[in-house]
PDB file of N, CA and C in Angstrom:
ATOM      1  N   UNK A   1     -86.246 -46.623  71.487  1.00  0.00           N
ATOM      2  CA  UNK A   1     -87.378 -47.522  71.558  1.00  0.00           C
ATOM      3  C   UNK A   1     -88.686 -46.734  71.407  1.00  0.00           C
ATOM      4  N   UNK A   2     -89.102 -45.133  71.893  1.00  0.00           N
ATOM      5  CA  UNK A   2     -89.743 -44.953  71.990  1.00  0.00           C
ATOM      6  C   UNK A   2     -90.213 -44.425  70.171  1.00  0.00           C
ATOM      7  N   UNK A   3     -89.031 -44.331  69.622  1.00  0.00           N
ATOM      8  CA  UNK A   3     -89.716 -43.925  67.920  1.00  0.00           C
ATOM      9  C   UNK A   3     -90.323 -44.746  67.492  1.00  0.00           C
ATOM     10  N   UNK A   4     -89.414 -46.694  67.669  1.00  0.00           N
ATOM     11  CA  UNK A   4     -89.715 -47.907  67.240  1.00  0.00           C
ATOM     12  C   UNK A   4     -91.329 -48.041  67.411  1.00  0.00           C
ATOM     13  N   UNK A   5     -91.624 -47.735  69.120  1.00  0.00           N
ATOM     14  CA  UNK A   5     -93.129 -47.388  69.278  1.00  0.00           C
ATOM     15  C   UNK A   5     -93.858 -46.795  68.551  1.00  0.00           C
ATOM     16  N   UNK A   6     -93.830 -45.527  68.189  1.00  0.00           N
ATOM     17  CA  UNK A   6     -94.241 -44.443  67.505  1.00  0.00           C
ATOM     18  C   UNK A   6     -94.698 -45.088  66.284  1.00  0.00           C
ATOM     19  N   UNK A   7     -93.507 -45.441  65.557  1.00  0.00           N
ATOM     20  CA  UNK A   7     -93.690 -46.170  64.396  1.00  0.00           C
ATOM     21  C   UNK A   7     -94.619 -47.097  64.198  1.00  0.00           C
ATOM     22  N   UNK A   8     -94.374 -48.092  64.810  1.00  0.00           N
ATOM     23  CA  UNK A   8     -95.385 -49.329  65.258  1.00  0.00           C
ATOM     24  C   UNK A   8     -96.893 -48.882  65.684  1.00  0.00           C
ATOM     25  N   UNK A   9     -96.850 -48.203  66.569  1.00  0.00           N
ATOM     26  CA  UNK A   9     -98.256 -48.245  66.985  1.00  0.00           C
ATOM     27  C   UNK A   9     -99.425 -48.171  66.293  1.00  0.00           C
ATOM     28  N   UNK A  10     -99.447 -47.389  64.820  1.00  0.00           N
ATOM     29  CA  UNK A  10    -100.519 -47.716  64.202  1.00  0.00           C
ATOM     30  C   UNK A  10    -101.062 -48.802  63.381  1.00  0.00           C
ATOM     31  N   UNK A  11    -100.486 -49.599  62.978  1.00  0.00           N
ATOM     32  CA  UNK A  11     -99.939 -50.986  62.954  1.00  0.00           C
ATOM     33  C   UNK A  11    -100.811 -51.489  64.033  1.00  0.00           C
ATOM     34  N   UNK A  12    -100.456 -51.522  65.278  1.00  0.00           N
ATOM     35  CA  UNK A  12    -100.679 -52.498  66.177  1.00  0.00           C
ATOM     36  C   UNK A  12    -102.208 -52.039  66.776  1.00  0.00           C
ATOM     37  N   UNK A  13    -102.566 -50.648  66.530  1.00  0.00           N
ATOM     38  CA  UNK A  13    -103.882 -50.170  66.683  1.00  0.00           C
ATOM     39  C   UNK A  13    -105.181 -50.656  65.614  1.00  0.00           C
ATOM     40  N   UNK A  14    -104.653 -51.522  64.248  1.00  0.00           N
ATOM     41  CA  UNK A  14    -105.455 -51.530  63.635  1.00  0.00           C
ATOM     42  C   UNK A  14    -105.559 -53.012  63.747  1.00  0.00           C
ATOM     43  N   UNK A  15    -104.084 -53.707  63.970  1.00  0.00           N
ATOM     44  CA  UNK A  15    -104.598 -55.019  64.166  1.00  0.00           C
ATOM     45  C   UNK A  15    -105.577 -54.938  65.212  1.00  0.00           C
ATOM     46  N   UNK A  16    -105.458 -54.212  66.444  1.00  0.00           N
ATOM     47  CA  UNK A  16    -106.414 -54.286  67.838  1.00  0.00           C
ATOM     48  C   UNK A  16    -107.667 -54.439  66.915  1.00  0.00           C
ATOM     49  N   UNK A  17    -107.889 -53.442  66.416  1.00  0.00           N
ATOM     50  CA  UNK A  17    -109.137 -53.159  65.786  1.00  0.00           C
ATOM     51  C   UNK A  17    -109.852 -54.577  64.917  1.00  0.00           C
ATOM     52  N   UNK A  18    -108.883 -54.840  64.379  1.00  0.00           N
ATOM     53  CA  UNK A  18    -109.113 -56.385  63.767  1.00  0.00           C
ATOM     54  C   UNK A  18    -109.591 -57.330  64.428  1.00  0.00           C
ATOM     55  N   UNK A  19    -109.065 -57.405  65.628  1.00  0.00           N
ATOM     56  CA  UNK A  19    -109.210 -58.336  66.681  1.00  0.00           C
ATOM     57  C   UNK A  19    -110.772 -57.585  67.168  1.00  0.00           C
ATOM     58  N   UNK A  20    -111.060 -56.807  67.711  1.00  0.00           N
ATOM     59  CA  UNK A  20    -112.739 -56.488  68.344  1.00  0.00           C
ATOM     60  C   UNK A  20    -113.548 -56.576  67.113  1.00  0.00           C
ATOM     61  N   UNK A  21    -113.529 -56.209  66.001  1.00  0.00           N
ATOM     62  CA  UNK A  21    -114.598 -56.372  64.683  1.00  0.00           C
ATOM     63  C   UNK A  21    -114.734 -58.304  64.768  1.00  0.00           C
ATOM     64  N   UNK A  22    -114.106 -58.709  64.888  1.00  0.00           N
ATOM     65  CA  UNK A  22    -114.230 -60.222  64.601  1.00  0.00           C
ATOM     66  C   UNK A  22    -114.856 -60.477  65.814  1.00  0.00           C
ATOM     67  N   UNK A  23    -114.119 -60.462  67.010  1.00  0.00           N
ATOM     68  CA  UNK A  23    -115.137 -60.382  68.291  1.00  0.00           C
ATOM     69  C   UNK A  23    -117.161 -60.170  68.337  1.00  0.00           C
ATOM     70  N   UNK A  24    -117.008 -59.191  68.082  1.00  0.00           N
ATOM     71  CA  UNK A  24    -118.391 -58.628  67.690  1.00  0.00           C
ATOM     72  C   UNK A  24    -119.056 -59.536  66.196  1.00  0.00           C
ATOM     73  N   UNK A  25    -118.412 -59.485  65.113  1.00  0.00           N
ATOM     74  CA  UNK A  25    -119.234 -60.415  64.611  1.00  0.00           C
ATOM     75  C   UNK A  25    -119.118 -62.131  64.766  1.00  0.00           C
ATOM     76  N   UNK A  26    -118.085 -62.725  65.561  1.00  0.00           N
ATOM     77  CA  UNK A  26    -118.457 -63.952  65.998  1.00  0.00           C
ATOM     78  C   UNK A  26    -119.223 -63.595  67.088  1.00  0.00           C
ATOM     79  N   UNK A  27    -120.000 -62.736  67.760  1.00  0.00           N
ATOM     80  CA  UNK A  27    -120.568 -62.549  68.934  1.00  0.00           C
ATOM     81  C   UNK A  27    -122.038 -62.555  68.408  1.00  0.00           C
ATOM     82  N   UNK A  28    -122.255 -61.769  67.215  1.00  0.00           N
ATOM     83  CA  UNK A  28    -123.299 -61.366  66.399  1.00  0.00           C
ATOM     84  C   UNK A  28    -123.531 -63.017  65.751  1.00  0.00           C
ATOM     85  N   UNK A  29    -122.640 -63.685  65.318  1.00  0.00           N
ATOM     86  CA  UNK A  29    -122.929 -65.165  64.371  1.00  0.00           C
ATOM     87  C   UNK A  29    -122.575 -64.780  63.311  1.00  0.00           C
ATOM     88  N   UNK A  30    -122.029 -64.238  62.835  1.00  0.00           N
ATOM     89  CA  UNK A  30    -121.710 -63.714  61.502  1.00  0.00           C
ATOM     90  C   UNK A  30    -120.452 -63.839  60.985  1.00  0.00           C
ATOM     91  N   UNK A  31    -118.975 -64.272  61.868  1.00  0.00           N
ATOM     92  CA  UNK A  31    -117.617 -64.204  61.399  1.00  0.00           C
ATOM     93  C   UNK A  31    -117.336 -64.696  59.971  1.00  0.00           C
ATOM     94  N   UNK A  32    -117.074 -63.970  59.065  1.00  0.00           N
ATOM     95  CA  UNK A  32    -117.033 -64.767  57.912  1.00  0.00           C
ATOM     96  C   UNK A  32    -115.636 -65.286  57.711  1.00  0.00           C
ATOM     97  N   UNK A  33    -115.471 -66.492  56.821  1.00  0.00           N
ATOM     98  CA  UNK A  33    -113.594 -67.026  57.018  1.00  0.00           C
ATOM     99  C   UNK A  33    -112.961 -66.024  56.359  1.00  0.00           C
ATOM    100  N   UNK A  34    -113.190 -65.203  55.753  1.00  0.00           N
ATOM    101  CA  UNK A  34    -112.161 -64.072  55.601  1.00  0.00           C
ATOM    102  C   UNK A  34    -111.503 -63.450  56.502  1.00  0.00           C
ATOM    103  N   UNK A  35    -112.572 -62.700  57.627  1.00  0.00           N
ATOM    104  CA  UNK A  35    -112.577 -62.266  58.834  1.00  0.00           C
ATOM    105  C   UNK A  35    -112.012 -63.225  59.809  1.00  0.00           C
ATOM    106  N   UNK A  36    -112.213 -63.977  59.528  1.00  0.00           N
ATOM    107  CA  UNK A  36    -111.542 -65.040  60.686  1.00  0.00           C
ATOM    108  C   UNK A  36    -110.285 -64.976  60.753  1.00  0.00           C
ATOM    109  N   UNK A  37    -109.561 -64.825  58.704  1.00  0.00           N
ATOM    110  CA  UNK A  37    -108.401 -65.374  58.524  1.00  0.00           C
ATOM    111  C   UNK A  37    -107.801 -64.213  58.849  1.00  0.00           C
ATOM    112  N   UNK A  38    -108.532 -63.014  58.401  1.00  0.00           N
ATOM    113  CA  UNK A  38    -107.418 -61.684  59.101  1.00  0.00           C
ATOM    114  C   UNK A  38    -107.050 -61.078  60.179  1.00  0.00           C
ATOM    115  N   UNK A  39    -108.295 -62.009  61.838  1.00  0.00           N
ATOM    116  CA  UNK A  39    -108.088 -62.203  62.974  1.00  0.00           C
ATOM    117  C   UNK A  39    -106.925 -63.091  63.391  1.00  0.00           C
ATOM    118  N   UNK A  40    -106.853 -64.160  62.136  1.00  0.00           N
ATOM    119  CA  UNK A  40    -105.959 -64.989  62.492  1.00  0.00           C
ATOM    120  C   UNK A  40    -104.601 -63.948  62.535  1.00  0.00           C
ATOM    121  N   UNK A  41    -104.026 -63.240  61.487  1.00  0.00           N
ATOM    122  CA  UNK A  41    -103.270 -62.775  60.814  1.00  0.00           C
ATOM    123  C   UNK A  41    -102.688 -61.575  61.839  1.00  0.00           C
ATOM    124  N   UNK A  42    -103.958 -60.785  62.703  1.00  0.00           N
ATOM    125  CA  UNK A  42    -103.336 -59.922  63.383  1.00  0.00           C
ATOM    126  C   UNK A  42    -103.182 -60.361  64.500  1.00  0.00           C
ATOM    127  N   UNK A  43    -103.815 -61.376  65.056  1.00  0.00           N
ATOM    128  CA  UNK A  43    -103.323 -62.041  66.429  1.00  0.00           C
ATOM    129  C   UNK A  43    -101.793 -62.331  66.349  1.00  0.00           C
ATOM    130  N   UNK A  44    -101.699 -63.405  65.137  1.00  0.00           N
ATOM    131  CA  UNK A  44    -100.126 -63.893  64.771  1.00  0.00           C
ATOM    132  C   UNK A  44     -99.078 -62.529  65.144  1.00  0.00           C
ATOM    133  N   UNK A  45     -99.303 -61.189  64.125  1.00  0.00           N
ATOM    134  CA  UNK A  45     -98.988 -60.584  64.205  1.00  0.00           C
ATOM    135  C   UNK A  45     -98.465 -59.374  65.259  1.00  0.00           C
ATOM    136  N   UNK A  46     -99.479 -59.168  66.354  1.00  0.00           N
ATOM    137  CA  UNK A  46     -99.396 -58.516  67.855  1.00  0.00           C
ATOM    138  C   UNK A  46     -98.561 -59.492  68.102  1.00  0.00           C
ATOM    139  N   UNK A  47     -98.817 -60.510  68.358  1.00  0.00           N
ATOM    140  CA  UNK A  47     -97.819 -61.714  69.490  1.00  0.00           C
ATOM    141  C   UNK A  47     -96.530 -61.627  69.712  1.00  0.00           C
ATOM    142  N   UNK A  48     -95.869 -61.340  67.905  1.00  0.00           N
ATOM    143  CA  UNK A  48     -94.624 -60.606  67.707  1.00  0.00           C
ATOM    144  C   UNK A  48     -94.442 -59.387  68.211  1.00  0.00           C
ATOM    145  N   UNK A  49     -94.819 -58.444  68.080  1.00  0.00           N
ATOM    146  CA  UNK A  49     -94.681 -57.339  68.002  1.00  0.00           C
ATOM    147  C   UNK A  49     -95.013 -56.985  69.561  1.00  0.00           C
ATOM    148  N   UNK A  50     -96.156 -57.402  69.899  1.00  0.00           N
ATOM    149  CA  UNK A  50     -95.722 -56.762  71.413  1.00  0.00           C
ATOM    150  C   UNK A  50     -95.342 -57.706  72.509  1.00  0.00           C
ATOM    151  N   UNK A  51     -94.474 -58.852  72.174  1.00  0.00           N
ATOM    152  CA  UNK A  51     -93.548 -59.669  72.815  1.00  0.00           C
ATOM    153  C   UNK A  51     -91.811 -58.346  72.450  1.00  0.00           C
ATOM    154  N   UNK A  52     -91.853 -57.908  71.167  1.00  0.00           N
ATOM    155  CA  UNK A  52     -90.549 -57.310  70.935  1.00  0.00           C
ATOM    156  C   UNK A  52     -90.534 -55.703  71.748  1.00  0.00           C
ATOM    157  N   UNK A  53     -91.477 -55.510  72.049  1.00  0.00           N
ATOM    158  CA  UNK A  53     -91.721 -54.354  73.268  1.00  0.00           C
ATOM    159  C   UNK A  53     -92.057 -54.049  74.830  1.00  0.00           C
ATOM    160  N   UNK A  54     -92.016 -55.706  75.034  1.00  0.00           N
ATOM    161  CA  UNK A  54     -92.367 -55.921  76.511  1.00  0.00           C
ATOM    162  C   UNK A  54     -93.062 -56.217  76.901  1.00  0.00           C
ATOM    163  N   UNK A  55     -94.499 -55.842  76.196  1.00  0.00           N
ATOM    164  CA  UNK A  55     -95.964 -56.728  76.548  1.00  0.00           C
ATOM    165  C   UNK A  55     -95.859 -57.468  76.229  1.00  0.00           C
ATOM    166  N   UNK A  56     -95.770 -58.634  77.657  1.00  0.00           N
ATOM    167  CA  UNK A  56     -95.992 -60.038  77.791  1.00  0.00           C
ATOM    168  C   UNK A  56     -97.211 -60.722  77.743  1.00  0.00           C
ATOM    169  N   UNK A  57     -98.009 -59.817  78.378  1.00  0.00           N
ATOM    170  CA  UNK A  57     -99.420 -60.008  78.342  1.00  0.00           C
ATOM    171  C   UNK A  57    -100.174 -60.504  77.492  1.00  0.00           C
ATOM    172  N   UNK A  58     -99.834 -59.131  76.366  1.00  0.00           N
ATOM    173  CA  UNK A  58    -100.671 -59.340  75.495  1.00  0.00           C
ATOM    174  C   UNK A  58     -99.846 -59.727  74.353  1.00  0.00           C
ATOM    175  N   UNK A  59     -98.726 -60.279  74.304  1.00  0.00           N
ATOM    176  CA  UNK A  59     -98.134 -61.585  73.521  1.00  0.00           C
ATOM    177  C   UNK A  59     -99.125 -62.631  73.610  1.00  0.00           C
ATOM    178  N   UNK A  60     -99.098 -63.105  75.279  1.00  0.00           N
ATOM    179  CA  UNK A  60    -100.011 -64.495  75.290  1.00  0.00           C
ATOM    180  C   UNK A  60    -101.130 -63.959  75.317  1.00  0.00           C
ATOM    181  N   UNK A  61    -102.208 -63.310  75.329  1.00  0.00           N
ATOM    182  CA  UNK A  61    -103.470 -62.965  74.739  1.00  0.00           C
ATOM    183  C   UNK A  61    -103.287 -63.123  73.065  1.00  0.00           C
ATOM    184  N   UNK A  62    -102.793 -62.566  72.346  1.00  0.00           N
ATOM    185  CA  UNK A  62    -102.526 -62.622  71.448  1.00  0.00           C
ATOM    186  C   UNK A  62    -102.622 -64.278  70.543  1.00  0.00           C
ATOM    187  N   UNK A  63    -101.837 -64.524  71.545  1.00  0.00           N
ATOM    188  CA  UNK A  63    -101.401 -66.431  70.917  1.00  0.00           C
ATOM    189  C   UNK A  63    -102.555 -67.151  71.435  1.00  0.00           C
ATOM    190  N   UNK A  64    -103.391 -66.617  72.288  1.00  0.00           N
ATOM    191  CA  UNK A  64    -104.617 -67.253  72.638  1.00  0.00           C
ATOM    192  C   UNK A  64    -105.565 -66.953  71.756  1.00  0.00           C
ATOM    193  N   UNK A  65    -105.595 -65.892  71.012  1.00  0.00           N
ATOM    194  CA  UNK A  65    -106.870 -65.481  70.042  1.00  0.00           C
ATOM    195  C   UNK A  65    -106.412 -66.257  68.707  1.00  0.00           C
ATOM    196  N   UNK A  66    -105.070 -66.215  68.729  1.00  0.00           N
ATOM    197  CA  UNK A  66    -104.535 -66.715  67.411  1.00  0.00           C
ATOM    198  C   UNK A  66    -104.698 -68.000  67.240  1.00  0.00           C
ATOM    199  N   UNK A  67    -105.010 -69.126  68.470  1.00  0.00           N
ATOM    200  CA  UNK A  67    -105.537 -70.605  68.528  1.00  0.00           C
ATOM    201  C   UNK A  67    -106.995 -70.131  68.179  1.00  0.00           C
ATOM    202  N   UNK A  68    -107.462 -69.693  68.981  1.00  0.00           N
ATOM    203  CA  UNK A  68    -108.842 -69.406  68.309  1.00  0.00           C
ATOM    204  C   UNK A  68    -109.475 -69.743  66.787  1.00  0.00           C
ATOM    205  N   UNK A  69    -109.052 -68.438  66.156  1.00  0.00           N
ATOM    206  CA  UNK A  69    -109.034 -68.047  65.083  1.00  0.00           C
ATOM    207  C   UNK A  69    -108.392 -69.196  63.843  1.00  0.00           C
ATOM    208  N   UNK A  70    -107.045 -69.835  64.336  1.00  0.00           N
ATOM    209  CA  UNK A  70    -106.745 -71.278  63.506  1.00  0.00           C
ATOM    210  C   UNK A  70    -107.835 -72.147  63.995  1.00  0.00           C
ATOM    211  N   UNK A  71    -108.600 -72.602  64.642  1.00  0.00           N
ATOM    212  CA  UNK A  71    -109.023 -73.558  64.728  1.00  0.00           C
ATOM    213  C   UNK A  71    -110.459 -73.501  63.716  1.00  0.00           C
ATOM    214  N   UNK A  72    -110.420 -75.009  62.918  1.00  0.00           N
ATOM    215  CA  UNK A  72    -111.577 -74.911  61.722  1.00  0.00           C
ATOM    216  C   UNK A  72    -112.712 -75.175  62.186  1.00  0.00           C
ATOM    217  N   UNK A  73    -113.020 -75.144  63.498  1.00  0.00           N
ATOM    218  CA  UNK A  73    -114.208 -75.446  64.042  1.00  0.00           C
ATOM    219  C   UNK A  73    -115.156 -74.725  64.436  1.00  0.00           C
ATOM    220  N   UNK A  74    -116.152 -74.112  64.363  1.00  0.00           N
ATOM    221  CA  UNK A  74    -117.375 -73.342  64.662  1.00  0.00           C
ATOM    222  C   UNK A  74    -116.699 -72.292  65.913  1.00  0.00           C
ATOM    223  N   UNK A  75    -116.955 -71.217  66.295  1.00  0.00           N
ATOM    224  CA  UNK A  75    -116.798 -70.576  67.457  1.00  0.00           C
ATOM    225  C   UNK A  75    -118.172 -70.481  68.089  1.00  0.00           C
ATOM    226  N   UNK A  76    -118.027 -70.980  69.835  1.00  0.00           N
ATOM    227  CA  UNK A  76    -119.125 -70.672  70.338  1.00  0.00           C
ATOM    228  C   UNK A  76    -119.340 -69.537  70.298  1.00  0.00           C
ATOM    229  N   UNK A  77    -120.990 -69.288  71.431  1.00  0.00           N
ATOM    230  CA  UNK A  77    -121.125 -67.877  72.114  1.00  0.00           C
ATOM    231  C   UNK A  77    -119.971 -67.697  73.428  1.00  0.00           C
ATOM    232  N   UNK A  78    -119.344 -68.561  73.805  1.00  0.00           N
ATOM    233  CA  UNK A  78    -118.634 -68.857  74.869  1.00  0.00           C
ATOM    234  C   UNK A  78    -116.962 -68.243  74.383  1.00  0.00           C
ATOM    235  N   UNK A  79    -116.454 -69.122  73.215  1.00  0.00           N
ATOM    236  CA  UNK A  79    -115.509 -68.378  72.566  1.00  0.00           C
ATOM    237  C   UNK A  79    -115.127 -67.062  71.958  1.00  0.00           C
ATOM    238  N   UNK A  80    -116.635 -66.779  71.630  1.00  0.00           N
ATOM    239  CA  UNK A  80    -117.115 -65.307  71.118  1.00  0.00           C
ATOM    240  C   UNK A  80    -116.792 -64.222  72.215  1.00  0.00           C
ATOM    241  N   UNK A  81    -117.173 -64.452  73.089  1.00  0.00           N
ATOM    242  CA  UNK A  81    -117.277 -63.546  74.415  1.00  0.00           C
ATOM    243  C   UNK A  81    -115.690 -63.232  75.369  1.00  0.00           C
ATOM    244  N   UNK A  82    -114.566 -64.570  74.839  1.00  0.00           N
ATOM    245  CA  UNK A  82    -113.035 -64.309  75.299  1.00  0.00           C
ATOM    246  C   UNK A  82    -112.672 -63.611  74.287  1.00  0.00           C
ATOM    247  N   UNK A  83    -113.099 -63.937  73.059  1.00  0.00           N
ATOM    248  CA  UNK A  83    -112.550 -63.435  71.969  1.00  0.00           C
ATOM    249  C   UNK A  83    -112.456 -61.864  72.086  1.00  0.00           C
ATOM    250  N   UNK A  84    -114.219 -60.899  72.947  1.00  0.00           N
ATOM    251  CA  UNK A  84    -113.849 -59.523  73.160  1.00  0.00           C
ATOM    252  C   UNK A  84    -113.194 -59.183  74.610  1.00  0.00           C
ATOM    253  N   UNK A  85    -112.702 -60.273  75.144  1.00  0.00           N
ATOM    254  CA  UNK A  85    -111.978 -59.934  76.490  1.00  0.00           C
ATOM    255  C   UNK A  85    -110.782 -59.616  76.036  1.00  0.00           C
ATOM    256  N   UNK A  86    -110.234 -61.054  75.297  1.00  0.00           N
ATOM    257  CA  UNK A  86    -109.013 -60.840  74.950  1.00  0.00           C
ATOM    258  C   UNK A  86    -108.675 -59.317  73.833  1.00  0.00           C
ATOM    259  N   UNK A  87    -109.373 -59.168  73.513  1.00  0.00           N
ATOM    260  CA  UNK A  87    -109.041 -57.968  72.562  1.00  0.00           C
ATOM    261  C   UNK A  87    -109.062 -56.316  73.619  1.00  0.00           C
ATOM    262  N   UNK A  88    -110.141 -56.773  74.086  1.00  0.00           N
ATOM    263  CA  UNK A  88    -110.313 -55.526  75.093  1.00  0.00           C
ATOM    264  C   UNK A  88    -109.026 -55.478  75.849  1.00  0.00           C
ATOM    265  N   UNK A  89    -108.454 -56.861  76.471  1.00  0.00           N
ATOM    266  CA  UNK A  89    -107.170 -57.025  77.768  1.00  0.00           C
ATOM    267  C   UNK A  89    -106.077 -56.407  76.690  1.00  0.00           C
ATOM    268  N   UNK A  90    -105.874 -56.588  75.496  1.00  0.00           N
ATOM    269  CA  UNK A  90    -104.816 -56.295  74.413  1.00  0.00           C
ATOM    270  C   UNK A  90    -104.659 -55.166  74.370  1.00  0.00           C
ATOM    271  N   UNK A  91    -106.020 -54.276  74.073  1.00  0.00           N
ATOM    272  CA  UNK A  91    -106.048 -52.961  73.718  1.00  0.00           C
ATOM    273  C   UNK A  91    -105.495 -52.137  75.443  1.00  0.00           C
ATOM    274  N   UNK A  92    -106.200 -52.903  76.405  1.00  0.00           N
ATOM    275  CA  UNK A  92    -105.117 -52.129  77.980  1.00  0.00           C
ATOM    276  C   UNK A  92    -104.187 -52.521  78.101  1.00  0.00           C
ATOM    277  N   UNK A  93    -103.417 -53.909  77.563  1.00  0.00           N
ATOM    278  CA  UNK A  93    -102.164 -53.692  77.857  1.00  0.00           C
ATOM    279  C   UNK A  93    -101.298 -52.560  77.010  1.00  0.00           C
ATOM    280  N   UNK A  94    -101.606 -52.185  75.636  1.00  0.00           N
ATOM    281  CA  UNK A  94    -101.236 -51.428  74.580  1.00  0.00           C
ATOM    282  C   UNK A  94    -101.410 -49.905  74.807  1.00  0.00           C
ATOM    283  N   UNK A  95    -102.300 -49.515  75.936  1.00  0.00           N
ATOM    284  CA  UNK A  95    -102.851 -48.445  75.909  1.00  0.00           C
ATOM    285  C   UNK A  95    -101.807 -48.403  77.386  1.00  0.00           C
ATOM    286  N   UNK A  96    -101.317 -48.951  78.358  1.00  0.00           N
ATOM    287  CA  UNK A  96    -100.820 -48.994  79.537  1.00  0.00           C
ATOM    288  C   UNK A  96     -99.300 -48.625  79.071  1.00  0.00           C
ATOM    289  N   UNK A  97     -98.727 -49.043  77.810  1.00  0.00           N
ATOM    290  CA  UNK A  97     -97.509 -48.996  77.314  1.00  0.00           C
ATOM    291  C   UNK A  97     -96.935 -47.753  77.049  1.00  0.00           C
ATOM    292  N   UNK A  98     -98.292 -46.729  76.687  1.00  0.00           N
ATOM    293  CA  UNK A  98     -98.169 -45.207  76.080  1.00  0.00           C
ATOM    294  C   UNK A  98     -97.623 -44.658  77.022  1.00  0.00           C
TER     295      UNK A  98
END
């Protein structure tokens, strides 16, 4: 398991990364639907991936950003601001795993 990790983790470090850039620019007003769609894409993506390693956590963080991000409706400043919790809570559960 621990290679499977190895393997994975950079992968799952860049989706993180995906996830706080979108944070910050829906925080800024700026998310563009590209950005949105590739927030969508790595949320989807973690949910799997660190449900298949044990983080439960940040599975459902994950599936919470990933409603987010599907939804076609404006993001508040309110949504903006879980949006860098949840990424931040993702990146400690991911960083707690090492």
């Amino acid at each position: 398991m621990k290679r499977l990790w190895a393997q994975y983790f950079p992968k799952i470090e860049e989706r993180v990364v995906e996830l706080e850039s979108a944070a910050v620019s829906c925080i800024q007003g700026n998310l563009s639907d590209d950005q949105r769609q590739r927030a969508r894409e790595a949320a989807h993506k973690l949910a799997g991936v660190l449900g298949t390693f044990g983080i439960d956590r940040g599975t459902q963080l994950a599936r919470e950003a990933e409603r987010y991000y599907s939804d076609s409706g404006p993001l508040t400043q309110g949504n903006a601001m879980r949006q860098a919790e949840i990424a931040a809570q993702i990146r400690a559960s991911v960083a707690a795993k090492q």
